[in-house]
C-alpha atoms as a PDB file:
ATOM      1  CA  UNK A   1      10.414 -18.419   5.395  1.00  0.00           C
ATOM      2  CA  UNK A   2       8.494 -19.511   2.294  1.00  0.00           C
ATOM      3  CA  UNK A   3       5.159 -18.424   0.198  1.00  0.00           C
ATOM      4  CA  UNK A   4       4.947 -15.527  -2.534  1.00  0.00           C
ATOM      5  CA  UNK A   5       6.277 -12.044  -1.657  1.00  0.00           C
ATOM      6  CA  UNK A   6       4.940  -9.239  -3.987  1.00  0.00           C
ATOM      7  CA  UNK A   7       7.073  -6.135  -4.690  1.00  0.00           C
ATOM      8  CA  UNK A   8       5.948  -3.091  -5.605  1.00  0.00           C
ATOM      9  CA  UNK A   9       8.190  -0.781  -7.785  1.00  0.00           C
ATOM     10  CA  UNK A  10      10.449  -3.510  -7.964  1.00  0.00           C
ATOM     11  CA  UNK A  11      12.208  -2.003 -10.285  1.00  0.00           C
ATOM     12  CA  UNK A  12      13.643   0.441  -7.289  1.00  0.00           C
ATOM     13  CA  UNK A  13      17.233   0.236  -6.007  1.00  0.00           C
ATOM     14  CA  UNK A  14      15.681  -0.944  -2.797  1.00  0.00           C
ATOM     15  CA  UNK A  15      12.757  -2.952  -4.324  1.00  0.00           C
ATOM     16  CA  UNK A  16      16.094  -4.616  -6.144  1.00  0.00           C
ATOM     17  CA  UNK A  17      17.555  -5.577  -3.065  1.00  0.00           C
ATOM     18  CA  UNK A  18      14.777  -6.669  -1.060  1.00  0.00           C
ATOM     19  CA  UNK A  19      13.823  -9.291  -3.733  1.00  0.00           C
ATOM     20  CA  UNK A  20      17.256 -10.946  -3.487  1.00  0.00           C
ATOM     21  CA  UNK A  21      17.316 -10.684  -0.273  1.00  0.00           C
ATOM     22  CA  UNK A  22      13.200 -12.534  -0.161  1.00  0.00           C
ATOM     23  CA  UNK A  23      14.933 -15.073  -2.653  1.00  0.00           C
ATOM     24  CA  UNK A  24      17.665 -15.573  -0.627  1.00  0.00           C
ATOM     25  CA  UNK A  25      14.988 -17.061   2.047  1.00  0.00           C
ATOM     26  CA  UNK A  26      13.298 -19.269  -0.311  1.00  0.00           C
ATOM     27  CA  UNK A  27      10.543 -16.922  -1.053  1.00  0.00           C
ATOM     28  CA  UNK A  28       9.070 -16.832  -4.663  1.00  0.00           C
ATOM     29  CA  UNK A  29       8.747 -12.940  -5.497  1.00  0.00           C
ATOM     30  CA  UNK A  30       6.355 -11.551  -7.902  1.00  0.00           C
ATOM     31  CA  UNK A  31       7.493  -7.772  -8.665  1.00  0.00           C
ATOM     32  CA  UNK A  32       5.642  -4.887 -10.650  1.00  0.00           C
ATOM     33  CA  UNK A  33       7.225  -2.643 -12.319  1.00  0.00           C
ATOM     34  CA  UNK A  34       6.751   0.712 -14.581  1.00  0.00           C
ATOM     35  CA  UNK A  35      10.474   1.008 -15.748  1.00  0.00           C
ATOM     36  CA  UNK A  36      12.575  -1.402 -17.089  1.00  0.00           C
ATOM     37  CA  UNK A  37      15.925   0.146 -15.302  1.00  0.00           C
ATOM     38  CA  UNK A  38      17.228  -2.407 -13.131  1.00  0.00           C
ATOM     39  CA  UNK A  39      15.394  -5.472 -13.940  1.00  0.00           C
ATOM     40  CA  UNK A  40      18.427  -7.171 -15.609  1.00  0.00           C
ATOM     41  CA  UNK A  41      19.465  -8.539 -12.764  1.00  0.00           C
ATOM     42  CA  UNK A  42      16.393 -10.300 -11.369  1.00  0.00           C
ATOM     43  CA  UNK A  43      15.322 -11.661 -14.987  1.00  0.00           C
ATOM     44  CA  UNK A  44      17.596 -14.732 -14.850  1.00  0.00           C
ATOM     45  CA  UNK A  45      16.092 -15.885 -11.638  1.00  0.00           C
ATOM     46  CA  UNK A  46      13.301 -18.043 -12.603  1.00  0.00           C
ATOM     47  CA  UNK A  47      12.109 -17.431  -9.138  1.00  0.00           C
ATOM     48  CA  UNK A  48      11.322 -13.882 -10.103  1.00  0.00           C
ATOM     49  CA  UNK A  49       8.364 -13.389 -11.911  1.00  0.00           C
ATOM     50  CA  UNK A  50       8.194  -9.507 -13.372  1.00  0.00           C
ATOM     51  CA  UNK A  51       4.779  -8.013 -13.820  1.00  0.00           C
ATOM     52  CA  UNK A  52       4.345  -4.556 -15.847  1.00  0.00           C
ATOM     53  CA  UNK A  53       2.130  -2.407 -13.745  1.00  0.00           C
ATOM     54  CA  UNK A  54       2.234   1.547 -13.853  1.00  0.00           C
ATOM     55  CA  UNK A  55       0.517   2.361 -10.804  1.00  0.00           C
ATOM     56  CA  UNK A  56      -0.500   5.957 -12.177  1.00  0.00           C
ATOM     57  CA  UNK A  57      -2.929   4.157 -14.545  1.00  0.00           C
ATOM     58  CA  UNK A  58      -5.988   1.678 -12.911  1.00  0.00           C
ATOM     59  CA  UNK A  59      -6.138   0.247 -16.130  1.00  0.00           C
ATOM     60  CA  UNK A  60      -2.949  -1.303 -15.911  1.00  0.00           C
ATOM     61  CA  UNK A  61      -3.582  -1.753 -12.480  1.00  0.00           C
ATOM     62  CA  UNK A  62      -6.341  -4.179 -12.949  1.00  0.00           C
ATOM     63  CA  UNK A  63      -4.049  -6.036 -16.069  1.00  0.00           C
ATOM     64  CA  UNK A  64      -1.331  -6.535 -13.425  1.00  0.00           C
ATOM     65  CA  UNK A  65      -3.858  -8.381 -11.176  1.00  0.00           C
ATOM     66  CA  UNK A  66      -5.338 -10.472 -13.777  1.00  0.00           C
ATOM     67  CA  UNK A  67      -1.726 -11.274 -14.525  1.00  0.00           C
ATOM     68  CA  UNK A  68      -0.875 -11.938 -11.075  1.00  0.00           C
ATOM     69  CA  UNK A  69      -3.958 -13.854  -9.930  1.00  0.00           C
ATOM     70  CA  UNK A  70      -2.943 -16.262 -13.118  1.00  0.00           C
ATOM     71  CA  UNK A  71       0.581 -17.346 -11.576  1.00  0.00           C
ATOM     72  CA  UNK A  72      -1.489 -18.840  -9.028  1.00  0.00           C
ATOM     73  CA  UNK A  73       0.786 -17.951  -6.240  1.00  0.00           C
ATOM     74  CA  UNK A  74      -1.258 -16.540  -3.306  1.00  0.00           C
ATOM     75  CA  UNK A  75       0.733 -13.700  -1.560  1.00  0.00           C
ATOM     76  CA  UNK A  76       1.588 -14.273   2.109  1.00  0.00           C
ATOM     77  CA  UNK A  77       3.831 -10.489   1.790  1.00  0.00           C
ATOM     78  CA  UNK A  78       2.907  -7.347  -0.415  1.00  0.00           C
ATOM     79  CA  UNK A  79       6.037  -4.678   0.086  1.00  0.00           C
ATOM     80  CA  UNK A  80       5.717  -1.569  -1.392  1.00  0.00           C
ATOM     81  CA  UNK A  81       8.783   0.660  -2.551  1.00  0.00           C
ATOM     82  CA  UNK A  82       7.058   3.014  -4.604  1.00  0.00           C
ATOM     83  CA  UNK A  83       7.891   6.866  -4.387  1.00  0.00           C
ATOM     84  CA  UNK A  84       8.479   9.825  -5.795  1.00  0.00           C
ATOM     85  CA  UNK A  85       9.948  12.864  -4.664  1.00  0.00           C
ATOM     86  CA  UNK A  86       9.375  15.748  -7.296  1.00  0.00           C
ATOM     87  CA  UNK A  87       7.477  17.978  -8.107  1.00  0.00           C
ATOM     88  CA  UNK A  88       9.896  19.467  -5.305  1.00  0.00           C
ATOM     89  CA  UNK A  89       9.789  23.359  -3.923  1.00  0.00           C
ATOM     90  CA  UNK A  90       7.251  25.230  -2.482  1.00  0.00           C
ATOM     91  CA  UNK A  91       3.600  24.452  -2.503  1.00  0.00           C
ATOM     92  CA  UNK A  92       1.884  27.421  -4.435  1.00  0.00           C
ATOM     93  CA  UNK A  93       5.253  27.405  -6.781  1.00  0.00           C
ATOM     94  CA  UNK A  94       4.366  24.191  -8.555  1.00  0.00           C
ATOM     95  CA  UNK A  95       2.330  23.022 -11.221  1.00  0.00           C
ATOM     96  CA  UNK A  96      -1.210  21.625  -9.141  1.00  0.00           C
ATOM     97  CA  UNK A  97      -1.895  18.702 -11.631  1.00  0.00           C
ATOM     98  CA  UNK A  98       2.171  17.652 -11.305  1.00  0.00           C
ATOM     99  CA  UNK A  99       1.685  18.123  -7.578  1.00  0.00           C
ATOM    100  CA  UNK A 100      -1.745  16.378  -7.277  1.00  0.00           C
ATOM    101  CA  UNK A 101      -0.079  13.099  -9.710  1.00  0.00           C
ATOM    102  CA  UNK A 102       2.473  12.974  -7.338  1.00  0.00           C
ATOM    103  CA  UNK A 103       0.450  12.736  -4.251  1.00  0.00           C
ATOM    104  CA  UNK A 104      -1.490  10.350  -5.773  1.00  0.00           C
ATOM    105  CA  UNK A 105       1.398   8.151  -6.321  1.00  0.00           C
ATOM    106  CA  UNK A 106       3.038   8.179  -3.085  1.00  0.00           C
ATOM    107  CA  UNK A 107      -0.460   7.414  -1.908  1.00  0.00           C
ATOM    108  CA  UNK A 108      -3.869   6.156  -3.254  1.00  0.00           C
ATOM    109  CA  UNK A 109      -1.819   4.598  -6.043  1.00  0.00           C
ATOM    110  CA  UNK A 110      -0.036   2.186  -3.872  1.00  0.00           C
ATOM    111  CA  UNK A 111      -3.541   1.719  -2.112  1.00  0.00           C
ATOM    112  CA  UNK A 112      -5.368   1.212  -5.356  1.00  0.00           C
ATOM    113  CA  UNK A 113      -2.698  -1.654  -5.702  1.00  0.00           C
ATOM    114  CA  UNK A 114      -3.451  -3.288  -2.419  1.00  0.00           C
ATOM    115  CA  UNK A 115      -6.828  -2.937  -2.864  1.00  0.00           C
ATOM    116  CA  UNK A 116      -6.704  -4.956  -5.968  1.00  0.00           C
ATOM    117  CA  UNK A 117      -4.706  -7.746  -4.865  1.00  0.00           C
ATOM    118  CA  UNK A 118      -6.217  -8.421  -1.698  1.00  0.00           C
ATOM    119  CA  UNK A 119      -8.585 -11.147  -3.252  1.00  0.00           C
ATOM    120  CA  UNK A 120      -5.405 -12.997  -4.177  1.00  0.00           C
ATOM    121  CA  UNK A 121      -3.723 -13.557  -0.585  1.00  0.00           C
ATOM    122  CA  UNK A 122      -2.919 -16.642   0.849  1.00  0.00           C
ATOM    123  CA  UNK A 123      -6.392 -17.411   3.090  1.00  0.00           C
ATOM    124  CA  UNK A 124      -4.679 -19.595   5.244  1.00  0.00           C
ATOM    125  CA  UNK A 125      -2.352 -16.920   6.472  1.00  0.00           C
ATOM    126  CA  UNK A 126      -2.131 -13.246   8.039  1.00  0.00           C
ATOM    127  CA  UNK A 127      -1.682 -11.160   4.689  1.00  0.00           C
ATOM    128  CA  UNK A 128       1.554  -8.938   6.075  1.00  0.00           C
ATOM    129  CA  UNK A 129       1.400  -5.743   3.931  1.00  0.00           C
ATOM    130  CA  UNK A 130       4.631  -3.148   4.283  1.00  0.00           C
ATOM    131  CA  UNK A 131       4.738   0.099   3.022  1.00  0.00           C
ATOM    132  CA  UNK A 132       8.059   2.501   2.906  1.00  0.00           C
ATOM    133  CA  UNK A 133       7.580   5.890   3.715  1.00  0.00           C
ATOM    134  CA  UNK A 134      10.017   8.699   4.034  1.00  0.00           C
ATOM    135  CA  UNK A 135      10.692  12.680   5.528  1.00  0.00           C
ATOM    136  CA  UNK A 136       7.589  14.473   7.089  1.00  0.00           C
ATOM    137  CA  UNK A 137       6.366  12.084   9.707  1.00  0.00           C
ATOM    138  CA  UNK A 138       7.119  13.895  12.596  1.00  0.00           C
ATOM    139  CA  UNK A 139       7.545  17.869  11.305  1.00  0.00           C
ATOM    140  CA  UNK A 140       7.311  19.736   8.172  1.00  0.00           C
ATOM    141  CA  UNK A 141       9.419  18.607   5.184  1.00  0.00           C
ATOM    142  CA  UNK A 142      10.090  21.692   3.409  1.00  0.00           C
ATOM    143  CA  UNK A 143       9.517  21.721  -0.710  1.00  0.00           C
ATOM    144  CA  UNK A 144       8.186  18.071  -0.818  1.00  0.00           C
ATOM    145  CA  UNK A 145       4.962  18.466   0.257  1.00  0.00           C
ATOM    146  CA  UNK A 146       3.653  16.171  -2.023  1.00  0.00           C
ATOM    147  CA  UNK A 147       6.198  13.450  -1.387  1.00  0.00           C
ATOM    148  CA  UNK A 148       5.263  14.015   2.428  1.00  0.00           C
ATOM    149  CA  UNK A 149       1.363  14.086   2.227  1.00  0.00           C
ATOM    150  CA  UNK A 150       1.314  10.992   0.146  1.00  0.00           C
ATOM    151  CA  UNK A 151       3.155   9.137   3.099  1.00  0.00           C
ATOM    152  CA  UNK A 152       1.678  10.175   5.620  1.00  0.00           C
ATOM    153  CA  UNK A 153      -1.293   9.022   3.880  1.00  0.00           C
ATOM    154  CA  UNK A 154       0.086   5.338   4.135  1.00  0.00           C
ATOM    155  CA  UNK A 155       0.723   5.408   7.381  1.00  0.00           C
ATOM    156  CA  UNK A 156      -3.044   6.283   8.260  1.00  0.00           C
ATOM    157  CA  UNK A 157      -3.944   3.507   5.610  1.00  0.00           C
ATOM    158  CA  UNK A 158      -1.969   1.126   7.886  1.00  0.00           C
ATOM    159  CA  UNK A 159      -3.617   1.810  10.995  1.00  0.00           C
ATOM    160  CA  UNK A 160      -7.283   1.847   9.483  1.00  0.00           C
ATOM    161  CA  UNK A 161      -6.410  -1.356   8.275  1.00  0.00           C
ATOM    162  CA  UNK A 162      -5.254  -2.529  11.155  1.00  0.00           C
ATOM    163  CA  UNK A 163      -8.855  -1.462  12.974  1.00  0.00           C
ATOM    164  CA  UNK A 164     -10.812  -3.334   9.768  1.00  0.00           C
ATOM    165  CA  UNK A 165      -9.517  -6.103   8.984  1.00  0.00           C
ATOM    166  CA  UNK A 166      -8.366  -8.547  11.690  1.00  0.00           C
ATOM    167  CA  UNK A 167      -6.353 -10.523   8.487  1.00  0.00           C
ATOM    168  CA  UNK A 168      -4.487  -8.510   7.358  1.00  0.00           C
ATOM    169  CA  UNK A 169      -0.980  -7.098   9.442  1.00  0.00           C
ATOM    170  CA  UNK A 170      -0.372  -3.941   7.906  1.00  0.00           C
ATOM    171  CA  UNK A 171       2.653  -1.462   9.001  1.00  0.00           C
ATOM    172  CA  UNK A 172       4.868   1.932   7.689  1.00  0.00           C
ATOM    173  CA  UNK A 173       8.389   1.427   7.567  1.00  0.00           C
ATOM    174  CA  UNK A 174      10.595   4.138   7.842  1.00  0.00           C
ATOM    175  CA  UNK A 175      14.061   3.544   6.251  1.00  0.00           C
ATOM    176  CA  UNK A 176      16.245   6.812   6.157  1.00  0.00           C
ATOM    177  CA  UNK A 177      18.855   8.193   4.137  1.00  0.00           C
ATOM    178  CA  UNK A 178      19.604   5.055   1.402  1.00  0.00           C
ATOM    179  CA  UNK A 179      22.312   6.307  -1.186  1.00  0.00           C
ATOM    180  CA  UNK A 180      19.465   5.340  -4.371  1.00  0.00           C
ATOM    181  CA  UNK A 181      18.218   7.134  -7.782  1.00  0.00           C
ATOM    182  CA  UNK A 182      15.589   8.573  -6.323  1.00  0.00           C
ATOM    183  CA  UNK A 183      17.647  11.240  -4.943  1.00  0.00           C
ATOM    184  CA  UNK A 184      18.349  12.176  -8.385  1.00  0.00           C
ATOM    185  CA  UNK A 185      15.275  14.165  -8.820  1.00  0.00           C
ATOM    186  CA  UNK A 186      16.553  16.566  -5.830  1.00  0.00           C
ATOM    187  CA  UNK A 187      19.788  17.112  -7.778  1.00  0.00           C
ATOM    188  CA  UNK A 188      17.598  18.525 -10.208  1.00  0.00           C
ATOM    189  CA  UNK A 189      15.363  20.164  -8.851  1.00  0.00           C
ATOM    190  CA  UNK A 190      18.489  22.356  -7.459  1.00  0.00           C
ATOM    191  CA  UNK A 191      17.446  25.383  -5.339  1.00  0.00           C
ATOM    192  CA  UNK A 192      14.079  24.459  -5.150  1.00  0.00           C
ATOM    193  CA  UNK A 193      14.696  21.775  -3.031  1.00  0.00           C
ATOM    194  CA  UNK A 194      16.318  24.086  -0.790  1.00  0.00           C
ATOM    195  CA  UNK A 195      18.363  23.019   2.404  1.00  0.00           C
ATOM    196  CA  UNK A 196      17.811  19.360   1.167  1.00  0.00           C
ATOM    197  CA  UNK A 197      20.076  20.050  -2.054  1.00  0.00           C
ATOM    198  CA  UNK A 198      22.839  20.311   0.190  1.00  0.00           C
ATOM    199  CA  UNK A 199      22.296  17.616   2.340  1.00  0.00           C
ATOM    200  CA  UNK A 200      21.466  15.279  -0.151  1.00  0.00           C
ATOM    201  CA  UNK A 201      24.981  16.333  -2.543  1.00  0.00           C
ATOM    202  CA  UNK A 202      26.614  16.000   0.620  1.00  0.00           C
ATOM    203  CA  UNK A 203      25.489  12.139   1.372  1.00  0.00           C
ATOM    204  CA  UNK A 204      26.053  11.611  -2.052  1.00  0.00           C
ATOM    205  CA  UNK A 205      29.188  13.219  -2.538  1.00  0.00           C
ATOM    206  CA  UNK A 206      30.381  10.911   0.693  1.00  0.00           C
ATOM    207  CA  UNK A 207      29.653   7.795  -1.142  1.00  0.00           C
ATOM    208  CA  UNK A 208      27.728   6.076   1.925  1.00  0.00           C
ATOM    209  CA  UNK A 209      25.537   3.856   1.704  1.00  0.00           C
ATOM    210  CA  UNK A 210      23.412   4.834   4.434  1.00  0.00           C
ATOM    211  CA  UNK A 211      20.535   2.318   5.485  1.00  0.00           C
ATOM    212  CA  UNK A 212      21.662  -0.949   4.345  1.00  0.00           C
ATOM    213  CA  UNK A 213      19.214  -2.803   2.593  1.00  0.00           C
ATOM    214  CA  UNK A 214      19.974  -5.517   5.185  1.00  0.00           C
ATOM    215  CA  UNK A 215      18.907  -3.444   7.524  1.00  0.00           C
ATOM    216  CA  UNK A 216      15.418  -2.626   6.177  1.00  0.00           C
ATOM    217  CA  UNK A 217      14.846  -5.881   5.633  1.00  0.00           C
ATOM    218  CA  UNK A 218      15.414  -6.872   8.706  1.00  0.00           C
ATOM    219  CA  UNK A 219      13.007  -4.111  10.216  1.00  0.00           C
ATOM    220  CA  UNK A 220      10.010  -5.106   8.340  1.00  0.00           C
ATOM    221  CA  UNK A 221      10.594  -8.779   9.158  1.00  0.00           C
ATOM    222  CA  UNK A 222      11.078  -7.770  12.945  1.00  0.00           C
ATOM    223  CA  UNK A 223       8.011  -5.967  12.802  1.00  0.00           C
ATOM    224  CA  UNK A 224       5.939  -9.242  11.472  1.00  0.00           C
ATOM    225  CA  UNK A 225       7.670 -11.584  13.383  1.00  0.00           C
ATOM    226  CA  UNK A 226       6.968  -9.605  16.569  1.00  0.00           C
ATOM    227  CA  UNK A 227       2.988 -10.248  15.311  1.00  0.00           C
ATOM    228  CA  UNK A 228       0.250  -8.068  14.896  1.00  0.00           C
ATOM    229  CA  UNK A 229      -1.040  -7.447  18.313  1.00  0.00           C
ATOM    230  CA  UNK A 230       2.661  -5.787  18.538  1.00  0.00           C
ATOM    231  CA  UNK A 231       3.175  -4.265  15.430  1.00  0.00           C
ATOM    232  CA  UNK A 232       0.060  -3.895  13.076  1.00  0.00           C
ATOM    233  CA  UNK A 233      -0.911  -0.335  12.379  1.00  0.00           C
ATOM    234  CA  UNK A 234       2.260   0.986  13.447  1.00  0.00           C
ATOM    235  CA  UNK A 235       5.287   2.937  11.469  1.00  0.00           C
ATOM    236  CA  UNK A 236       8.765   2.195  12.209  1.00  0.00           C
ATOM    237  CA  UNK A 237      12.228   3.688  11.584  1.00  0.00           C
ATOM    238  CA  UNK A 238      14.792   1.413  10.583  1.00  0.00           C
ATOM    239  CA  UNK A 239      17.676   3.535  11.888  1.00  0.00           C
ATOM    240  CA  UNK A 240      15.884   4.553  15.178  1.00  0.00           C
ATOM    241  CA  UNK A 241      13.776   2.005  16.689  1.00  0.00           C
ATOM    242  CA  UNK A 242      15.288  -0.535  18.857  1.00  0.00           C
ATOM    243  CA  UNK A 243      13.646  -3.862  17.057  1.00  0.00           C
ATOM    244  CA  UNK A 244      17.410  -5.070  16.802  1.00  0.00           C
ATOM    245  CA  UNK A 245      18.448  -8.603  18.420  1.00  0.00           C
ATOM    246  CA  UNK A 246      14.407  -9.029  18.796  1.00  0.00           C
ATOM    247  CA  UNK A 247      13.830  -6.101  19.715  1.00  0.00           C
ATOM    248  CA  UNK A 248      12.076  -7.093  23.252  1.00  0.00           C
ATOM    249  CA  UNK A 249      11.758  -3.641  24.838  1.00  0.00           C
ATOM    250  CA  UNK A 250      10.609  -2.178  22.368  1.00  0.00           C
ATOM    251  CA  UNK A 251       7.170  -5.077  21.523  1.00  0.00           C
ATOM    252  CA  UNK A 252       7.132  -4.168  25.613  1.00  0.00           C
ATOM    253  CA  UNK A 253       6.493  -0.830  24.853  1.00  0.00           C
ATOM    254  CA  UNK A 254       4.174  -1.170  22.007  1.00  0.00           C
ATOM    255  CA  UNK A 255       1.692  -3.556  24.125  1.00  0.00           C
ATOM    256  CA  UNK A 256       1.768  -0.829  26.448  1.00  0.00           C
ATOM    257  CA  UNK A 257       1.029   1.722  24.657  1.00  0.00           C
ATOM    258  CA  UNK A 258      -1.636   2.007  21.713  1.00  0.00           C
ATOM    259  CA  UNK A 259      -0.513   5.035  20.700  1.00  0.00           C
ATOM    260  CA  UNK A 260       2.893   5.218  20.180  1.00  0.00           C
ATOM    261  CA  UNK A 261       4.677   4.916  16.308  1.00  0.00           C
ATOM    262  CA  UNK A 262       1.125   6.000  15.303  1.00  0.00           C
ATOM    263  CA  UNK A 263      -0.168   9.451  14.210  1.00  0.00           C
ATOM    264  CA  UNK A 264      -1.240  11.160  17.096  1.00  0.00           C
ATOM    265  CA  UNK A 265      -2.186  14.465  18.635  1.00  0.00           C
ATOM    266  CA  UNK A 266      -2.702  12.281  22.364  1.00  0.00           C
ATOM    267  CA  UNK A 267      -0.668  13.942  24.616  1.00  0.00           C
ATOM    268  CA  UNK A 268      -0.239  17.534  23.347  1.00  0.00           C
END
């Protein structure tokens, strides 16, 4: 593996993680970040280059592609671990403009992000784009509607992309419970994140891991490896697709099927 991987929120436990693991493969990584919290680690590697980008502002948007297009290092991967989980509790019980920021963020944030940086691909290759989305997918996910909303969002964005653009291989990557800060902000939201306060203190409280950070790795590489005929458009779980040990049935089922890991109402 080799070429520029971009990070997204790489200031993220998983965003972390997934550049090591990217270095670990050779790959130069270019992360943005809004918080300093966890950088310490990746500022020694000179492979690492850390870009300041607060994807609530397009201002600093557009600085952090100016930046970026001036390392010269056209990106062959853009991986995007931005999220955010509050305001949490029920829909007409929260502030709209802390509601409508959110949304924004898990959503036309992360696109406005893409969209700027798409100039700066690699032109000789498929530009692989991953985003990570979260609870909602396939039901309701009670007090987080904003949090939800925003990733189903991406999910659509990956499919529309996949229909547009035949360069670019764009999927949704589900990776399920990961023991990281972000569940923080249901701790405090306490009862107003209802049944999920207690399922999220007791995952904490259990000191699992949950999803390794191997493992979601491993997904979104499956998923471009397996090409995008296969895969683009499409939104995996780690824990509960089969794309393990290549993952062979499961690229059977997907050229069979246009429909499935996609939002759909076919079939009802």
């Amino acid at each position: 593996m080799s070429g520029s991987v971009i990070i997204a929120a790489i200031s993220s436990d998983i965003g972390v993680r997934l550049a090591q693991l990217y270095r670990a493969q050779g790959c130069d990584v270019i992360g943005t970040y809004r918080s300093s919290e966890n950088l310490s680690e990746l500022q020694a590697d000179a492979g690492i280059h850390l870009v300041h980008c607060d994807l609530t502002d397009a201002s600093s948007v557009r600085s952090a592609a100016v930046e970026i297009a001036a390392l010269g290092k056209p990106w062959e991967r853009l991986i995007s671990a931005a999220g955010q989980l509050s305001p949490i509790g029920d829909f007409f019980g929260r502030d709209f403009e802390d509601w409508a920021a959110s949304l924004s963020l898990n959503s036309v944030a992360q696109m406005r992000l893409l969209h700027a940086l798409y100039p700066l691909r690699a032109h000789d290759s498929t530009a692989k784009v991953a985003f990570l989305v979260g609870g909602g997918i396939n039901g309701p996910f009670r007090n987080y509607s904003a949090y939800c909303l925003g990733k189903v969002m991406l999910v659509k964005l990956c499919e529309l992309l996949d229909d547009e653009y035949q360069d670019v291989h764009a999927i949704a990557v589900g990776t399920g419970w990961v023991n990281t800060k972000i569940h923080r902000q249901t701790v405090d939201a306490g009862d107003d994140a209802g049944v999920n306060l207690r399922r999220t203190l007791e995952f904490l409280d259990s000191g699992a891991q949950g999803t390794s950070y191997e493992d979601i790795f491993g997904c979104i590489e499956w998923a471009f490896e397996a090409g995008r005929a296969a895969t683009g458009g499409r939104n995996f779980s780690v824990v509960h697709d089969a794309w393990r040990d290549g993952g062979a049935a499961l690229t059977e089922r997907l050229a069979a099927d246009p429909n499935i890991c996609k939002l759909r109402r076919h079939g009802n």
